[in-house]
C-alpha atoms as a PDB file:
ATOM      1  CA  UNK A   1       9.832  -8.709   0.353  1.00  0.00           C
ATOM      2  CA  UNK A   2       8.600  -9.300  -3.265  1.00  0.00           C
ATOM      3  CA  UNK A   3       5.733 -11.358  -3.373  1.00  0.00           C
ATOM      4  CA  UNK A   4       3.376 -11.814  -0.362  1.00  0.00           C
ATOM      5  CA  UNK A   5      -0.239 -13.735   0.435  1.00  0.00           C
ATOM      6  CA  UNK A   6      -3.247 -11.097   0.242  1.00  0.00           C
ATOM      7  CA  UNK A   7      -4.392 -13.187   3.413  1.00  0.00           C
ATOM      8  CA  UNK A   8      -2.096 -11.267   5.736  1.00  0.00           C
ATOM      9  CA  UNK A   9      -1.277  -8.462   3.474  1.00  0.00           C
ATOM     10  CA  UNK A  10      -2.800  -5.856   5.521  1.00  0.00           C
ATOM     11  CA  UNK A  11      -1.191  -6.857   8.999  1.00  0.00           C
ATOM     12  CA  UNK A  12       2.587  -6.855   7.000  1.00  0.00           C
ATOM     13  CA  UNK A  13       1.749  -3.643   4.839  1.00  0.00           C
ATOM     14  CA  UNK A  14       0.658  -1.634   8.005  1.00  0.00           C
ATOM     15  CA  UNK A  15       3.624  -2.451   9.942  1.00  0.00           C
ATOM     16  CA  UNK A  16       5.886  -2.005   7.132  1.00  0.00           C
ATOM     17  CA  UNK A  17       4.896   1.323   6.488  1.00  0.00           C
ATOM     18  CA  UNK A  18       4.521   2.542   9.676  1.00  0.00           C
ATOM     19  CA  UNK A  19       8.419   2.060   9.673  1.00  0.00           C
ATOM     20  CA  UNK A  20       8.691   3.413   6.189  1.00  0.00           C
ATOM     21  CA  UNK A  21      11.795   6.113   6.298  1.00  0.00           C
ATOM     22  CA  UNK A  22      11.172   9.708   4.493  1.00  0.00           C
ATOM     23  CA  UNK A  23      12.115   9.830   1.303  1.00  0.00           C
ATOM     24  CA  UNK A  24      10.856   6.192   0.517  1.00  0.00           C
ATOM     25  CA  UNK A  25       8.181   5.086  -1.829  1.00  0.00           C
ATOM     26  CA  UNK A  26       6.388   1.720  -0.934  1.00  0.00           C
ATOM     27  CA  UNK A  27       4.720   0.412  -4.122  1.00  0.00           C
ATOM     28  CA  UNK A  28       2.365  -3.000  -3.721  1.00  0.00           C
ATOM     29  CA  UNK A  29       0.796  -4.074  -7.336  1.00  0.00           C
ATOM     30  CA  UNK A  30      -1.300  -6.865  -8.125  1.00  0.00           C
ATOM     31  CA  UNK A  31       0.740  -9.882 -10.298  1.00  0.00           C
ATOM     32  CA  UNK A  32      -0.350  -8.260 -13.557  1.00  0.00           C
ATOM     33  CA  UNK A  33       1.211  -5.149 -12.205  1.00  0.00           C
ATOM     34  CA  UNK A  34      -2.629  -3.120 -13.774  1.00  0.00           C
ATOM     35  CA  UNK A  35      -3.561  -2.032 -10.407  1.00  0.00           C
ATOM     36  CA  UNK A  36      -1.333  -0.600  -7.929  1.00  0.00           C
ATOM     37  CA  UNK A  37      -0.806   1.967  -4.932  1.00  0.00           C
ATOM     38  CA  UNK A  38       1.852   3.730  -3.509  1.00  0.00           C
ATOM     39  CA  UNK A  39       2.800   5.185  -0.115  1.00  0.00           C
ATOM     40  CA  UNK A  40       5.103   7.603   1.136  1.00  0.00           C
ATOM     41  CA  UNK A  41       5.940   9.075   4.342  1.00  0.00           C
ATOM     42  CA  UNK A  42       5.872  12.939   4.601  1.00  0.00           C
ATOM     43  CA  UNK A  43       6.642  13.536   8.307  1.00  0.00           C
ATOM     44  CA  UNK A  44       3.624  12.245  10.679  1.00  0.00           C
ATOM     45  CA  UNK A  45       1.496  11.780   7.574  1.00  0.00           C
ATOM     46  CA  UNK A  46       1.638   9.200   4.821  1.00  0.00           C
ATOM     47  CA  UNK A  47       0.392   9.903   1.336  1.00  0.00           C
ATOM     48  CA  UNK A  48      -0.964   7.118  -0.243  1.00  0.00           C
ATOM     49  CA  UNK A  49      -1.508   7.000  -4.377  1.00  0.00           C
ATOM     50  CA  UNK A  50      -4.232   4.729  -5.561  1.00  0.00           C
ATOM     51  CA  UNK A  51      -3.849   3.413  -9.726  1.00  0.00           C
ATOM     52  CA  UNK A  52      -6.601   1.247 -10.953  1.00  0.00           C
ATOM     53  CA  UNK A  53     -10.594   0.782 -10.041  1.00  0.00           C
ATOM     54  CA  UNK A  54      -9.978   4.473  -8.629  1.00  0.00           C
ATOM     55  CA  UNK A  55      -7.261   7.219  -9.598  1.00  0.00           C
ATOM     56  CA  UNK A  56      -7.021   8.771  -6.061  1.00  0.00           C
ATOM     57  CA  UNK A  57      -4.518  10.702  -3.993  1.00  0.00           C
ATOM     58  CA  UNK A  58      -4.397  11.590  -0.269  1.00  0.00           C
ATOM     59  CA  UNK A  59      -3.249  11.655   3.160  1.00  0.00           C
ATOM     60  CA  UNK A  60      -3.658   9.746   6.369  1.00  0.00           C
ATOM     61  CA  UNK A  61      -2.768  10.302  10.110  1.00  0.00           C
ATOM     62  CA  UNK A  62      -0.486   7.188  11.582  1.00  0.00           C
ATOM     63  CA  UNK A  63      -3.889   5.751  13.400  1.00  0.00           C
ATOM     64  CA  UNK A  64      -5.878   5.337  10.120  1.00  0.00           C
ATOM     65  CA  UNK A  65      -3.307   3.575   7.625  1.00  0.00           C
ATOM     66  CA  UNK A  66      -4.202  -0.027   8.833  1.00  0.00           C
ATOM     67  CA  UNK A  67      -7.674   0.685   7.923  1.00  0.00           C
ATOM     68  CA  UNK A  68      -6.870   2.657   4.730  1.00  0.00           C
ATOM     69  CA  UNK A  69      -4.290  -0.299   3.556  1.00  0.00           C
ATOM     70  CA  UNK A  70      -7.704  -2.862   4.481  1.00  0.00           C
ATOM     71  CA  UNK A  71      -9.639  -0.661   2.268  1.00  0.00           C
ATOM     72  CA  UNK A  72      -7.550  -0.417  -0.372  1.00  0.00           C
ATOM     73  CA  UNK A  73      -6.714  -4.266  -0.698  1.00  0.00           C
ATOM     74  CA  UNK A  74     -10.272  -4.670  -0.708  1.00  0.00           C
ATOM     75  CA  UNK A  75     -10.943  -2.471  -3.982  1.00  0.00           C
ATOM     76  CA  UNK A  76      -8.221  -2.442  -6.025  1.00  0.00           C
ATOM     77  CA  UNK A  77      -6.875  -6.159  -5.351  1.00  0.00           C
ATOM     78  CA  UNK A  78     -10.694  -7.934  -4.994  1.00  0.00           C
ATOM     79  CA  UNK A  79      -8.965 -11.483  -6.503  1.00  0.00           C
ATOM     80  CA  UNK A  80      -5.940 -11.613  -6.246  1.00  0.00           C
ATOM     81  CA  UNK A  81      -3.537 -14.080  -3.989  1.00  0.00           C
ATOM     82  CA  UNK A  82      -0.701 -12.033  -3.934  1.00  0.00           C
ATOM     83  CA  UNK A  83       0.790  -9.369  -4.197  1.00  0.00           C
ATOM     84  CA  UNK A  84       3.963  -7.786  -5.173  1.00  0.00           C
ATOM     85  CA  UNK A  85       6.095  -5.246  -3.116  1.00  0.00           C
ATOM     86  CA  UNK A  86       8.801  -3.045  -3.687  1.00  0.00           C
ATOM     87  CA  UNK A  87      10.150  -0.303  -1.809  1.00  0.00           C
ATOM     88  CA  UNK A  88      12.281   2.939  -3.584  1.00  0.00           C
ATOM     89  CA  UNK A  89      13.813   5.939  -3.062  1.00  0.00           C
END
């Protein structure tokens, strides 16, 4: 899944990283590849790393990370049309 349209970005992240397997890093970045956040699955939490407008890490329960990945897209990704995803071990 490289590239995908900020438009339903936070429906595909959520469900993609709800079924994100420990030990895996899923990394979305804006085209530029500047701004960028991270998330990775540590049992029933997810950690989430935010690079760019804000240098943040932290933790979410399974119910918030469709609002967190909103929230996110919203500050670090304000123009953008797509966005880039990988997904590493």
């Amino acid at each position: 899944m490289p590239w995908i349209p900020i438009k339903s970005a936070d429906k595909l992240l959520s469900s993609q990283i709800l079924k994100l397997p420990e030990g895996k890093v899923l990394r979305v970045e804006s085209f530029k590849g500047d701004r960028w956040f991270e998330v990775k699955r540590n049992g029933e939490e997810f950690e989430f790393s935010e690079h760019g407008y804000r240098n943040v890490v932290f933790k979410v329960k399974k119910e918030e990370v469709k609002e967190t990945v909103k929230r996110i897209i919203e500050v670090e990704f304000p123009r953008s049309h797509q966005l880039r995803v990988s997904l590493s071990s």
